[in-house]
Each structure stands twice: as structure tokens, then as C-alpha cells.
C-alpha atoms as a PDB file:
ATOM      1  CA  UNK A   1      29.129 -12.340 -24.803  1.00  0.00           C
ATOM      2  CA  UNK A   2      29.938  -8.808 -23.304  1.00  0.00           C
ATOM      3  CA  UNK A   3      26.079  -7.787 -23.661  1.00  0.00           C
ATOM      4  CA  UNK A   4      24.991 -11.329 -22.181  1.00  0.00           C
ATOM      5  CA  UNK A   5      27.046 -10.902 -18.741  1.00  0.00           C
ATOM      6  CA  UNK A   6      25.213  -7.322 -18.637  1.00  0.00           C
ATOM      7  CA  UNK A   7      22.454  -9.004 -18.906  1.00  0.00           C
ATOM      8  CA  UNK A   8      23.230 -11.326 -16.169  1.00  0.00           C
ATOM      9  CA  UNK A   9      24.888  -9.157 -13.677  1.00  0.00           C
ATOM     10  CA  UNK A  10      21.984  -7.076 -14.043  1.00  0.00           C
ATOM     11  CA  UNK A  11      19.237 -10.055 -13.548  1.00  0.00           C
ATOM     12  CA  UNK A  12      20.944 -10.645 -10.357  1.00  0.00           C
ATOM     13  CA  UNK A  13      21.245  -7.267  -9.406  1.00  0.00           C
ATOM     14  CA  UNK A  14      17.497  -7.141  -9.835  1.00  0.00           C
ATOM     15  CA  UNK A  15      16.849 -10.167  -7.763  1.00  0.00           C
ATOM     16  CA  UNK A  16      18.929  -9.046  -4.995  1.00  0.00           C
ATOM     17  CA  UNK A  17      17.104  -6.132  -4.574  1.00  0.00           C
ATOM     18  CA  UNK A  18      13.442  -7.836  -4.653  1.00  0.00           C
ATOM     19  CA  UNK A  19      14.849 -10.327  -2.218  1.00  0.00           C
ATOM     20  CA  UNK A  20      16.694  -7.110   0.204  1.00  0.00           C
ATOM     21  CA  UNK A  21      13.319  -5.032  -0.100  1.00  0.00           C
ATOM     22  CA  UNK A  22      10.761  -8.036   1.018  1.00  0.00           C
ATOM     23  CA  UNK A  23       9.105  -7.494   4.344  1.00  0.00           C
ATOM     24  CA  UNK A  24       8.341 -10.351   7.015  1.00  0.00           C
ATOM     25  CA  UNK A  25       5.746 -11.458   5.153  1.00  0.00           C
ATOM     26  CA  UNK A  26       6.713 -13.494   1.703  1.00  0.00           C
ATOM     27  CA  UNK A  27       3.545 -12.759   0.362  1.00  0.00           C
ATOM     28  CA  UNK A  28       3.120  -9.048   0.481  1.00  0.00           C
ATOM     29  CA  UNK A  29       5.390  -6.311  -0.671  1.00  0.00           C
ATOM     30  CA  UNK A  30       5.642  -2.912   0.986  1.00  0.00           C
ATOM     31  CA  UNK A  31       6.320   0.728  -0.412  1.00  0.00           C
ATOM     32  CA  UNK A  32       7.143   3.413   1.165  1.00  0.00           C
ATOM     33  CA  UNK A  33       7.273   6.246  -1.855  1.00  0.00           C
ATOM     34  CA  UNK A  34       4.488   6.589  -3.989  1.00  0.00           C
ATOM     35  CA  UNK A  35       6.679   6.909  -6.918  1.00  0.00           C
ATOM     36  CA  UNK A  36       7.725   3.212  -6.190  1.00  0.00           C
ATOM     37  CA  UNK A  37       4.522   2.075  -5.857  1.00  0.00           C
ATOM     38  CA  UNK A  38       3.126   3.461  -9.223  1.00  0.00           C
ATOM     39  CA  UNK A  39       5.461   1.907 -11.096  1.00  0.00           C
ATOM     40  CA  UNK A  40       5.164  -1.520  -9.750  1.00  0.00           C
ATOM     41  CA  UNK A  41       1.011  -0.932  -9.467  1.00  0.00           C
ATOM     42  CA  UNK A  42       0.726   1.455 -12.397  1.00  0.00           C
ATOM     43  CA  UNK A  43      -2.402   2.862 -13.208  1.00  0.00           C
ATOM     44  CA  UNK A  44      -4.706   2.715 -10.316  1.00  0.00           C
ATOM     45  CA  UNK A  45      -7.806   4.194  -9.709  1.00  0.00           C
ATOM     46  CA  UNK A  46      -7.237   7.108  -6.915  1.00  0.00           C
ATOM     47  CA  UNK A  47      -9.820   8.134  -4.341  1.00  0.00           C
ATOM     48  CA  UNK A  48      -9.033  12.110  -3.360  1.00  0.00           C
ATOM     49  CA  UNK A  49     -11.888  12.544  -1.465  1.00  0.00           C
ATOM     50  CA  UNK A  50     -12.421  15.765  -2.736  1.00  0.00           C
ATOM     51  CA  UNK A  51     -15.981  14.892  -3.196  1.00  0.00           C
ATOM     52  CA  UNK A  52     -16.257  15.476   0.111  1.00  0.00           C
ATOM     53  CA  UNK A  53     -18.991  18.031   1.920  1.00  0.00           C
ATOM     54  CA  UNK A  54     -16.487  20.169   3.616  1.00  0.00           C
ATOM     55  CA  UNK A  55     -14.871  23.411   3.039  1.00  0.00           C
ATOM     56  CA  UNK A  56     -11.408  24.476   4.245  1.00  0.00           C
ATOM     57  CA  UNK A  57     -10.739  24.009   7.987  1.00  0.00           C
ATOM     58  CA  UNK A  58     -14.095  22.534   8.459  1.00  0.00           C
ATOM     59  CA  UNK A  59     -15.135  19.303  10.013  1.00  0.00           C
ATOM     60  CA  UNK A  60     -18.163  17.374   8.847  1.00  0.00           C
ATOM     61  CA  UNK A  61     -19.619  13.941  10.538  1.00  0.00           C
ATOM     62  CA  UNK A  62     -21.752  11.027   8.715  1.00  0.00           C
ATOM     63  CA  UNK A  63     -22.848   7.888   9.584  1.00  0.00           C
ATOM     64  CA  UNK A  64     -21.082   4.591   8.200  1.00  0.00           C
ATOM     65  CA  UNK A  65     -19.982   2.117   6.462  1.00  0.00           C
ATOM     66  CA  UNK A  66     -19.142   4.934   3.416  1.00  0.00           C
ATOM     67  CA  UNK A  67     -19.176   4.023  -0.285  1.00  0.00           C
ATOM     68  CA  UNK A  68     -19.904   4.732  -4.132  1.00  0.00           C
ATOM     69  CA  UNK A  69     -23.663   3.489  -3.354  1.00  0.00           C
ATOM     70  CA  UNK A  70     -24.593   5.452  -0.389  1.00  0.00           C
ATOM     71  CA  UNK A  71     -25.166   9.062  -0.066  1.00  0.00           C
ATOM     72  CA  UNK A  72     -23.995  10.685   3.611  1.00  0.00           C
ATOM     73  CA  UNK A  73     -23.886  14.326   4.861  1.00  0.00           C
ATOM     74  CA  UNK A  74     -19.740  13.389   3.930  1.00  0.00           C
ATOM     75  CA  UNK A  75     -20.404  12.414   0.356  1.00  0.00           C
ATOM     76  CA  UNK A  76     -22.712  13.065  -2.019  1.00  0.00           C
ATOM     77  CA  UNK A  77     -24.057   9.584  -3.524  1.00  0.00           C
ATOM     78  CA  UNK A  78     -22.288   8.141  -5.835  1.00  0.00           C
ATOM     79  CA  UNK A  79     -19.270  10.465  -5.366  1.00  0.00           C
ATOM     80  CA  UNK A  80     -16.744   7.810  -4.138  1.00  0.00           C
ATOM     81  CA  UNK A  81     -14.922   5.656  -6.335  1.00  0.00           C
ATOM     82  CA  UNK A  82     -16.486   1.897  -6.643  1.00  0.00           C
ATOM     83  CA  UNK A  83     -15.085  -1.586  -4.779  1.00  0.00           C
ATOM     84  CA  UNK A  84     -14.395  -0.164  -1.394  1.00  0.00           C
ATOM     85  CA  UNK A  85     -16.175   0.512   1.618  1.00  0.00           C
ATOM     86  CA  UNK A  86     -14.469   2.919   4.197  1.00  0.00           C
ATOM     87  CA  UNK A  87     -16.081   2.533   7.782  1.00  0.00           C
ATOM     88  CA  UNK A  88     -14.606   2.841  11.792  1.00  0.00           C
ATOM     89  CA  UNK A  89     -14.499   0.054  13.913  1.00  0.00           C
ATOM     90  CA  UNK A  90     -17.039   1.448  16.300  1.00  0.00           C
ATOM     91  CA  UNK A  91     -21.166   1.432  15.459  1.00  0.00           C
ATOM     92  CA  UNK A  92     -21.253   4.521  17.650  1.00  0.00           C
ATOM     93  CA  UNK A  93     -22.741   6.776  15.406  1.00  0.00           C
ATOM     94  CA  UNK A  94     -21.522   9.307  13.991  1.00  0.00           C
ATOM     95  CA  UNK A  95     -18.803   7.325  13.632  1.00  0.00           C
ATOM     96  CA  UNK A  96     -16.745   8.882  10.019  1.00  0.00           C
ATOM     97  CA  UNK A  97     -15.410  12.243   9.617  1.00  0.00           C
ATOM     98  CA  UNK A  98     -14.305  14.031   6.550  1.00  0.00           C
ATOM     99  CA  UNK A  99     -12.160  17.062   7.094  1.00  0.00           C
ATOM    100  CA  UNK A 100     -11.309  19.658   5.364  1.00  0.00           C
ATOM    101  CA  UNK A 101      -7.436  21.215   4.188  1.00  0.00           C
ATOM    102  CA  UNK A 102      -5.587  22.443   7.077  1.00  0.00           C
ATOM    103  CA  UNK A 103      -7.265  20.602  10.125  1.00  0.00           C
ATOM    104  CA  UNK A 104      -4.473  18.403  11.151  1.00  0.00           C
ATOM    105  CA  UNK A 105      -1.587  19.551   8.139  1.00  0.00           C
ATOM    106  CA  UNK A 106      -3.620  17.699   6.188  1.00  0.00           C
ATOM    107  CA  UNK A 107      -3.427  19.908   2.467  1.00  0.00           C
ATOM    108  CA  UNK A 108      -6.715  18.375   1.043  1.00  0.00           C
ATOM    109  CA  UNK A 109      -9.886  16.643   2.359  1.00  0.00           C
ATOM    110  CA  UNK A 110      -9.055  13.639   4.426  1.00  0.00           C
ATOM    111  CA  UNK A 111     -11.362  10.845   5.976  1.00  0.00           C
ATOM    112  CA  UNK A 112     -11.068   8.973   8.713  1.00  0.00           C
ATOM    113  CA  UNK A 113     -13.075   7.908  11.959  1.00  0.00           C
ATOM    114  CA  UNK A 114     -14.873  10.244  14.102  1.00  0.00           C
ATOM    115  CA  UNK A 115     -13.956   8.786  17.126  1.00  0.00           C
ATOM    116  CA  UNK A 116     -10.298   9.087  18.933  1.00  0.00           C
ATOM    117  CA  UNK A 117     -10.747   4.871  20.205  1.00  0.00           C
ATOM    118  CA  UNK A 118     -11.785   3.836  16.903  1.00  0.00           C
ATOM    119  CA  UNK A 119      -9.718   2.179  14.255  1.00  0.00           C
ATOM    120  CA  UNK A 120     -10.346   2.838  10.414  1.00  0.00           C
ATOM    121  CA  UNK A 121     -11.381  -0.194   7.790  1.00  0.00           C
ATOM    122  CA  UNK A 122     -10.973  -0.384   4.024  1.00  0.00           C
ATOM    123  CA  UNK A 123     -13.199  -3.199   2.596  1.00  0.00           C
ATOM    124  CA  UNK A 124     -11.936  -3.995  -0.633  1.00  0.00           C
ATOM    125  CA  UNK A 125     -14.460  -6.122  -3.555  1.00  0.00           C
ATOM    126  CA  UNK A 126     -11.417  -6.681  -5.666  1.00  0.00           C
ATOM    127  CA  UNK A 127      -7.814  -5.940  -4.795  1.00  0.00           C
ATOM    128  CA  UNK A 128      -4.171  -7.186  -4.677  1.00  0.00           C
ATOM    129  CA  UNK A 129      -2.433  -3.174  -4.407  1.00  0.00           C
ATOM    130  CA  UNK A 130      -3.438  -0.649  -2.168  1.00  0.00           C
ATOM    131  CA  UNK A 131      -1.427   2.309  -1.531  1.00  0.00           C
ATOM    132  CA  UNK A 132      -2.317   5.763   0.428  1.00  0.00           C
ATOM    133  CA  UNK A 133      -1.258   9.174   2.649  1.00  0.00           C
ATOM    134  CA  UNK A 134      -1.877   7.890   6.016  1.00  0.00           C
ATOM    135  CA  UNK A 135      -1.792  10.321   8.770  1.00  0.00           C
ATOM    136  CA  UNK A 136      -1.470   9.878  12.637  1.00  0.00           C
ATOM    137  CA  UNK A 137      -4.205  12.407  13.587  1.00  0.00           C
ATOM    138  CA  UNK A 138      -3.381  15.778  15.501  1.00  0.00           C
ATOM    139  CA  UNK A 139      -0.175  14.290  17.089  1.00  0.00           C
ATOM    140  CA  UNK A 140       2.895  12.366  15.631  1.00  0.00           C
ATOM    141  CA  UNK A 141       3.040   8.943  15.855  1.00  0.00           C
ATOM    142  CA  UNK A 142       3.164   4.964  14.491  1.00  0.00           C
ATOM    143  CA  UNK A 143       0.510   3.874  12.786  1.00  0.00           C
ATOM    144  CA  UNK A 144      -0.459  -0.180  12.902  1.00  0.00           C
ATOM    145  CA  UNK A 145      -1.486  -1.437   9.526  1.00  0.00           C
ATOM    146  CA  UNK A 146      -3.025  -4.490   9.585  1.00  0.00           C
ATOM    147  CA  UNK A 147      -3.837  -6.701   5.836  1.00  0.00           C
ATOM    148  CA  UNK A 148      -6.386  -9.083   5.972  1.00  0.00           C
ATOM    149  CA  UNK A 149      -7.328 -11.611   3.018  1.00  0.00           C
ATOM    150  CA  UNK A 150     -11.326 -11.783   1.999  1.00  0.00           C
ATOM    151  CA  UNK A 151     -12.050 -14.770   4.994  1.00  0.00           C
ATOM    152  CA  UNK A 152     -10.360 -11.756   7.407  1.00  0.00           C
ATOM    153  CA  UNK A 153      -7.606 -14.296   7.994  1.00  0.00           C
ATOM    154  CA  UNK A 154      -4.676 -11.718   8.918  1.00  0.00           C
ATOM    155  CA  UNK A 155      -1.639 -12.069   6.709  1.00  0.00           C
ATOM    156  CA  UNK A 156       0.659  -9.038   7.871  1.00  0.00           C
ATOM    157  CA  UNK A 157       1.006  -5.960  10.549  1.00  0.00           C
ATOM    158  CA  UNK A 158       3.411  -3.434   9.772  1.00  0.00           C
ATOM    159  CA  UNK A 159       4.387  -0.363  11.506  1.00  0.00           C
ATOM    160  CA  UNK A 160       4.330   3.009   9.906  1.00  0.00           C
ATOM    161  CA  UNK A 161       5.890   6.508  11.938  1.00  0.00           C
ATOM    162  CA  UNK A 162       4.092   9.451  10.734  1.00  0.00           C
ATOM    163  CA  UNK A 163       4.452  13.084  11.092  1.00  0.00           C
ATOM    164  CA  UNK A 164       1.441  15.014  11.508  1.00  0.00           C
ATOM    165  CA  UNK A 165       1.421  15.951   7.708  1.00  0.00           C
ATOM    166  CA  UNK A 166       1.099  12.914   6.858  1.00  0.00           C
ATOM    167  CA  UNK A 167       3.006   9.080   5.475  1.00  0.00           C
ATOM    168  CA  UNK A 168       2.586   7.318   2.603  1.00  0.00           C
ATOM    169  CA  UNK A 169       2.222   3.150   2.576  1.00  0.00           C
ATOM    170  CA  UNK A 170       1.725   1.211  -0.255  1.00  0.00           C
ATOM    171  CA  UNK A 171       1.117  -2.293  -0.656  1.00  0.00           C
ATOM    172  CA  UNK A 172       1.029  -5.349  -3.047  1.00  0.00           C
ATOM    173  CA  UNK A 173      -0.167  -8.945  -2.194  1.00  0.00           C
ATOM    174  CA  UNK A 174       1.391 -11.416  -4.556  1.00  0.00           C
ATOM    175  CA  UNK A 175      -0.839 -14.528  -3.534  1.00  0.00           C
ATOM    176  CA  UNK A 176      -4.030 -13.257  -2.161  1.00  0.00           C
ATOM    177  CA  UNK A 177      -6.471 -10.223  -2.752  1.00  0.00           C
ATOM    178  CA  UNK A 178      -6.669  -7.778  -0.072  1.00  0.00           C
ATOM    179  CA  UNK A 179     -10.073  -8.369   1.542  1.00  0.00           C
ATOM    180  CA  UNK A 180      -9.671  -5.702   4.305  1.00  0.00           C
ATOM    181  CA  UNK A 181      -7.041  -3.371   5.797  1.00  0.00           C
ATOM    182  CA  UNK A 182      -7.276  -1.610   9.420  1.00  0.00           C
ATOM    183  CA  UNK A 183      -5.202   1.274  10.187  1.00  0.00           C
ATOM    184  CA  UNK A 184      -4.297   1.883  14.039  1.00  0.00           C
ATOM    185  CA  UNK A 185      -2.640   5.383  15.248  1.00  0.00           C
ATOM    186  CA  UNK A 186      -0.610   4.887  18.086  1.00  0.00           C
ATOM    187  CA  UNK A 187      -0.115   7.981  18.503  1.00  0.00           C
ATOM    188  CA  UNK A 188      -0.980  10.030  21.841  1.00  0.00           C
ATOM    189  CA  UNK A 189      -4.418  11.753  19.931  1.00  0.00           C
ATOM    190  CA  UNK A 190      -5.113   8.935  17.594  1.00  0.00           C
ATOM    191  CA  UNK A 191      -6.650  10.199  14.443  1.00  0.00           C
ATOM    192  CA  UNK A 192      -6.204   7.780  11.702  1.00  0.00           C
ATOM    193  CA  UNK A 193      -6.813   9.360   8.461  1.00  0.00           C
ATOM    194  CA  UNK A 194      -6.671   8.948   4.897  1.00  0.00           C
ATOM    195  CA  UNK A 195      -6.037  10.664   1.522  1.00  0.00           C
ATOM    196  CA  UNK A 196      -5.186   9.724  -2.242  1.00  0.00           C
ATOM    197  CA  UNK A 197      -5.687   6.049  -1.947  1.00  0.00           C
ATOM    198  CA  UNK A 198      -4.967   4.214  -5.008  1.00  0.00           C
ATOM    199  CA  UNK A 199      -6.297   0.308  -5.142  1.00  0.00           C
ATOM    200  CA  UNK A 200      -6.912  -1.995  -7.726  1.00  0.00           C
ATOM    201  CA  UNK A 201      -5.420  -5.363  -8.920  1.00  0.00           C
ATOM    202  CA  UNK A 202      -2.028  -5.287  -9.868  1.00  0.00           C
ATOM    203  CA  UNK A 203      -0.099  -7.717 -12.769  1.00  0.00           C
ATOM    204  CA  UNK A 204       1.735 -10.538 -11.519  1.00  0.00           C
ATOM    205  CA  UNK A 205       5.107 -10.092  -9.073  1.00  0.00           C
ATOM    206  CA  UNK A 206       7.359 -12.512  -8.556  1.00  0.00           C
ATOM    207  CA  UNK A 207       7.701 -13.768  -5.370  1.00  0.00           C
ATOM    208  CA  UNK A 208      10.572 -14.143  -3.537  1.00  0.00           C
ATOM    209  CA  UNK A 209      11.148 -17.971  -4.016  1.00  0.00           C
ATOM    210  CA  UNK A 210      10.508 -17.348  -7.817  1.00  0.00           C
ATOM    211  CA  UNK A 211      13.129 -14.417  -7.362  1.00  0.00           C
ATOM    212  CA  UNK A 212      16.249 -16.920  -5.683  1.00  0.00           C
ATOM    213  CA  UNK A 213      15.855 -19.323  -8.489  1.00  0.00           C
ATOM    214  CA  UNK A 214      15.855 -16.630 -10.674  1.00  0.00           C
ATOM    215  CA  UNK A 215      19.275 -15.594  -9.814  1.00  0.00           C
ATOM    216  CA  UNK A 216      20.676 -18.945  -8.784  1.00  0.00           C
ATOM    217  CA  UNK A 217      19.981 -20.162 -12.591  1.00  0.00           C
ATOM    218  CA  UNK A 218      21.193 -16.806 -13.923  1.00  0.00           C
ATOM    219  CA  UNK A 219      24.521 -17.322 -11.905  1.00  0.00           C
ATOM    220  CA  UNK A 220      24.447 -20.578 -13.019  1.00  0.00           C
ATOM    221  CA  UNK A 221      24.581 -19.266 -16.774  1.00  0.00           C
ATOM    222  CA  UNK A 222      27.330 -16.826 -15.858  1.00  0.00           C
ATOM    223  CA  UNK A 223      29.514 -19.363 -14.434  1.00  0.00           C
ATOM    224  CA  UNK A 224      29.044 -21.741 -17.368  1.00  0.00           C
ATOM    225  CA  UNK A 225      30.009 -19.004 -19.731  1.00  0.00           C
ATOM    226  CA  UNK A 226      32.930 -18.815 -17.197  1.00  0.00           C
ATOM    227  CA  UNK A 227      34.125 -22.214 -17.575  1.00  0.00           C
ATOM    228  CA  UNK A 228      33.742 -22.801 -21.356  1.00  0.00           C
ATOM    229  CA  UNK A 229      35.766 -19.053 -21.824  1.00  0.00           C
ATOM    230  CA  UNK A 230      38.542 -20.651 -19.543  1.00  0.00           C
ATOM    231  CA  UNK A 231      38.658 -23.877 -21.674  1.00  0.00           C
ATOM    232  CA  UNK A 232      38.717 -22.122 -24.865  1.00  0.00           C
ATOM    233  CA  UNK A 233      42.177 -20.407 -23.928  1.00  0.00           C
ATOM    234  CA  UNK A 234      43.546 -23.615 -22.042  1.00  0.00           C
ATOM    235  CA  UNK A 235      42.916 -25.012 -26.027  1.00  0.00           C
ATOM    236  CA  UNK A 236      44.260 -22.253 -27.623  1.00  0.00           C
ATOM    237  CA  UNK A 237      47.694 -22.023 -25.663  1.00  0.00           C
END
């Protein structure tokens, strides 16, 4: 019985955390570490960007929408990983830039839009985890992230504060795919940028209902035990 109430207590334990952690939205789960995030979404594929067509301190501008099947004076074709397409909100063209380590503390090739007003887009083909360094631009500053599903029906905003070198956010969706995300720098030189961005489809997390029954039925069990311990003395005095 000892190892069963371990069991138990740490069931609950488990459940009270999931349920403590959720955001605002039920149906997607936020990270903050990267750590956290691989082990709940292990074994991503992750875009570095290092592909790029930029040296240290440099700057280089393309045309988008960026991805695996076009070739830009950012990328070489084929050079970015397949099932997202990376583009700014504007058509002004050039609209994407690609920088190089040490523009804006930035310690590898970044991407982001070319333009201060734009926003940045992620277009995913197939994905329920996204995670990524997010940076603010050349100033400090909160970053908007907003998830869309694939009918760009908007299913959570949450607010990131970045230092210039840079944030990570990580995200799982536990009853949609991701069918875009936008990133927003509020920040007073918006720059949003990009870097190690890990996405794919993640295995199955339970979601927070499935989590309070969880631990209501597992307290349930614990209490039982409880009882029938209590009875078996009463009988034996």
C-alpha cells in the first residue's frame, strides 16, 4: 500500500501542476524554457537559419513568402527545412531580412521582416508544437504572439517581454494544428525576429478537463484506501 499512495500523491501532484501551468486558453499550452518544451515536444525538427546568405554583422534583404521550395538572395533553394512558410505581413517588397550574428545581440543568423511596421508569419502544413528564440528587434520590449488554427480562426494571444538578446516561447495545441502564428514587437524599434524554431506534431497531452478527473478519481482511490485502512483497525480492536 505504501508504494500505491506514492503513486497517488504523486498523480495528483502531477495534475496540479498541468492544471497551475495552463494559460487562458484550455487548448494550448505555453513554455517558456526550451528545456521544458523538448521534453514535452521531444524531437523536433529545428530551423537555425544558418543557411542563410549572410556573414557576421551583415544584413541581407529577399523577397517573400520564404520556404524549402524557393530560392531567395536569403536562402539558397532548398536550404530551409520543409512545412513552413516564413513571410511579413506587408507585400512591400523587399519585405524579409536575414541577419547575420551580432546585429541586434542576436549570436547566430536570425530572420525576420524587413520592415519596422510589419509583423512576421509562420505558415505551418502540419503542426500542433512550435517553439522558438524570439527577439524584440534593436530595442527591448513585449512581443504579441498570436496562434491561429488552419481556417485562421484565432485561438490565443499571449504576451512575451524580451530583452534585446533575445526570449524563448514555445507552444503546444492539444485540439487543433497550428495553421499560422504572427509575432508583434511592441517594442519602441519593432524588429520581430526569429532563431532555432523547432515545429512539428507533438504526441497526445492531456487536457486540462482530462487532467481534473484525473486527480479527482485518483483522490478518490486514496480516500477509499483511507476508509477500508480505518475499518480494518476499528475490526481488529
Amino acid at each position: 500500500m505504501p508504494t500505491l499512495r506514492r503513486v497517488v500523491l504523486a498523480s495528483l501532484t502531477f495534475a496540479f501542476f498541468c492544471l497551475a501551468s495552463q494559460p487562458a486558453y484550455a487548448d494550448l499550452i505555453t513554455f517558456t524554457t526550451r528545456s521544458a518544451f523538448n521534453t514535452a515536444a521531444p524531437g523536433l525538427p529545428v530551423e537555425t537559419f544558418e543557411s542563410g546568405l549572410v556573414g557576421p554583422g551583415g544584413v541581407t534583404i529577399c523577397n517573400g513568402p520564404l520556404s524549402s521550395t524557393v530560392g531567395s538572395a536569403c536562402f539558397p533553394n532548398g536550404s530551409l527545412l520543409p512545412g513552413v512558410v516564413f513571410n511579413a505581413s506587408s507585400t512591400t517588397l523587399p519585405n524579409m531580412v536575414v541577419l547575420g550574428a551580432g546585429v541586434v545581440g542576436n549570436t547566430s543568423r536570425v530572420l525576420g521582416p524587413n520592415l519596422f511596421a510589419d509583423t512576421f508569419n509562420l505558415t505551418f502544413a502540419n503542426a500542433t508544437a512550435v517553439g522558438f528564440d524570439v527577439f524584440p528587434g534593436p530595442a527591448a520590449g513585449n512581443i504579441a504572439i498570436s496562434i491561429f488554427d488552419p481556417a485562421n480562426v484565432l485561438l490565443g494571444t499571449f504576451t512575451v517581454s524580451s530583452p534585446v538578446s533575445g526570449t524563448f516561447f514555445g507552444l503546444i495545441s492539444t485540439t487543433s494544428l497550428i495553421g499560422r502564428i504572427n509575432t508583434a514587437s511592441q517594442s519602441a524599434a519593432p524588429g520581430e525576429l526569429i532563431d532555432n524554431h523547432a515545429f512539428g506534431t507533438a504526441a497526445a497531452i492531456p487536457e486540462p478537463t482530462t487532467l481534473l478527473l484525473l486527480g479527482t478519481g485518483l483522490a478518490g482511490v486514496a480516500a477509499k484506501i483511507r476508509r477500508r485502512r480505518q475499518a480494518t483497525k476499528s475490526e481488529a480492536s
